[in-house]
Protein backbone atom coordinates (compact mmCIF):
# COMPACT_ATOMS: atom_id res chain seq x y z
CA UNK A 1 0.00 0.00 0.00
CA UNK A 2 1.45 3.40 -1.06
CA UNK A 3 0.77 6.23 0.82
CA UNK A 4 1.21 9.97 -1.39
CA UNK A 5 3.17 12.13 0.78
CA UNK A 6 3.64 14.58 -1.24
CA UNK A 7 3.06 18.43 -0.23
CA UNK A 8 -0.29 18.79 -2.24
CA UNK A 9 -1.90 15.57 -1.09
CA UNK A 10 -0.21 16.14 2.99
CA UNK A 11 -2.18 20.11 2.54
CA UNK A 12 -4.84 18.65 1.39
CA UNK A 13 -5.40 16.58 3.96
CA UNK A 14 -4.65 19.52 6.48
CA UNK A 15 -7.71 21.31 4.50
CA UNK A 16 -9.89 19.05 5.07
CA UNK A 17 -8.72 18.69 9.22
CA UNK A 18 -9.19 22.24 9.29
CA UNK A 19 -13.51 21.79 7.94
CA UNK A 20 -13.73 19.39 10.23
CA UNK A 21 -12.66 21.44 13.04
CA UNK A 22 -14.52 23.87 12.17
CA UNK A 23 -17.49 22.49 13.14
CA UNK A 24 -16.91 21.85 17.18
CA UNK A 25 -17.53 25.35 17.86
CA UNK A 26 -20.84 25.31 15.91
CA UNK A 27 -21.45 21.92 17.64
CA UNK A 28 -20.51 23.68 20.95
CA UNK A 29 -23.15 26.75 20.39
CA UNK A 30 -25.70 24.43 19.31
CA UNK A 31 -25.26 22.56 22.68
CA UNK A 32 -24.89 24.75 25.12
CA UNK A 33 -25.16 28.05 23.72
CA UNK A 34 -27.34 29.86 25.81
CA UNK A 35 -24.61 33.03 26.54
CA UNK A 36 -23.76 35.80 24.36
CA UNK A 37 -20.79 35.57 25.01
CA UNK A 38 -19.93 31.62 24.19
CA UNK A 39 -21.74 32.84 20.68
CA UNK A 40 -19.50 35.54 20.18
CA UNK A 41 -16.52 33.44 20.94
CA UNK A 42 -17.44 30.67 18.63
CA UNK A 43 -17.92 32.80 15.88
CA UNK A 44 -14.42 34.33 16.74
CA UNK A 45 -12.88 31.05 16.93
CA UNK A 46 -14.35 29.70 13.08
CA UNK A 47 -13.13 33.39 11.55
CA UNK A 48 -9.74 32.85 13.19
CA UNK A 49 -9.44 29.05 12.21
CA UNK A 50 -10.98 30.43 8.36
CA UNK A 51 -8.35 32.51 8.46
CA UNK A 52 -5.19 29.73 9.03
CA UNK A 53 -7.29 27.78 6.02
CA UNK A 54 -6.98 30.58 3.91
CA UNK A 55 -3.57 30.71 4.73
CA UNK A 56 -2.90 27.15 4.08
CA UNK A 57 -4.50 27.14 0.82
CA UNK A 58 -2.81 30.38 -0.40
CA UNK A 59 0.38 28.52 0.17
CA UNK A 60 -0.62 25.51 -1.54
CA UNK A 61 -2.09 27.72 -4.70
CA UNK A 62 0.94 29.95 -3.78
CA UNK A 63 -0.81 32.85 -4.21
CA UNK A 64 0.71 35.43 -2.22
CA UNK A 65 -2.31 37.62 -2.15
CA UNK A 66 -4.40 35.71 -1.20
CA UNK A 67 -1.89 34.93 1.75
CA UNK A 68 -2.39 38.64 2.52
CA UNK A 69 -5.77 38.47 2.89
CA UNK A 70 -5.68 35.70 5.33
CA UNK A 71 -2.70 37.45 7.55
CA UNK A 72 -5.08 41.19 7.79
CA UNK A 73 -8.19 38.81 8.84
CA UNK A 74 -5.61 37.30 11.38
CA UNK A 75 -4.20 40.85 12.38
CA UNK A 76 -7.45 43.09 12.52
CA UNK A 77 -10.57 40.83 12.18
CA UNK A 78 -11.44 39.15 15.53
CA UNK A 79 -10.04 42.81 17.83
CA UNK A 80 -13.79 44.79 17.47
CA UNK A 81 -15.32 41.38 17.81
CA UNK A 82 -13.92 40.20 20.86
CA UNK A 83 -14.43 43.50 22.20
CA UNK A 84 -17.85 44.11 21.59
CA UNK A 85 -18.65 40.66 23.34
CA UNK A 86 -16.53 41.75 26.55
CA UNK A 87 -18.64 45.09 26.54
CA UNK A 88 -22.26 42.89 26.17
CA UNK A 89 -21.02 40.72 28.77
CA UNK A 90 -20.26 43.29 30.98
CA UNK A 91 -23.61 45.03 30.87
CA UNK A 92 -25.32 41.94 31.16
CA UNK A 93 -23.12 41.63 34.54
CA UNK A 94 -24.11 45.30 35.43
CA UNK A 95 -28.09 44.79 34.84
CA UNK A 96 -28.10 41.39 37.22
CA UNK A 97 -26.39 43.41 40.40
């Protein structure tokens, strides 16, 4: 039995890994998601793990720009986010003393 190791076939299996694991957050929500804030932080976690696929499959295209793309949704796109879910959670804190 031959197993391809070859870069393509080893990132596309990483690809794949990365859908998969992309849906225990939604899984996660569905279950137990009765908090803002564990919303909030699953949708932060599937744009941050969206973000290393796009990475991963800008390298295996190697397209650098598309690369880019991935690295400013890293950089910038989960900051506001995560902050505007602190700032619900803390009024919701406020309006219960």
């Amino acid at each position: 039995m031959n197993i391809d190791l070859s870069p393509s076939s080893v990132l596309n299996f990483c690809v794949g890994a990365m859908v998969i694991s992309l849906l225990i957050p939604l899984y996660q929500v569905w279950k137990y998601g009765d908090d803002i804030w564990e919303i909030m932080l699953a949708f932060s976690s599937i744009a941050a793990k969206s973000a290393v696929m796009i990475l991963v499959i800008a390298v295996l295209r190697d397209d650098w720009m598309l690369g880019v793309v991935g690295v400013i949704i890293l950089s910038v796109g989960n900051a506001g986010f995560m902050l505007l879910a602190h700032i619900i959670r803390r009024i919701g804190e406020y309006r219960n003393d």
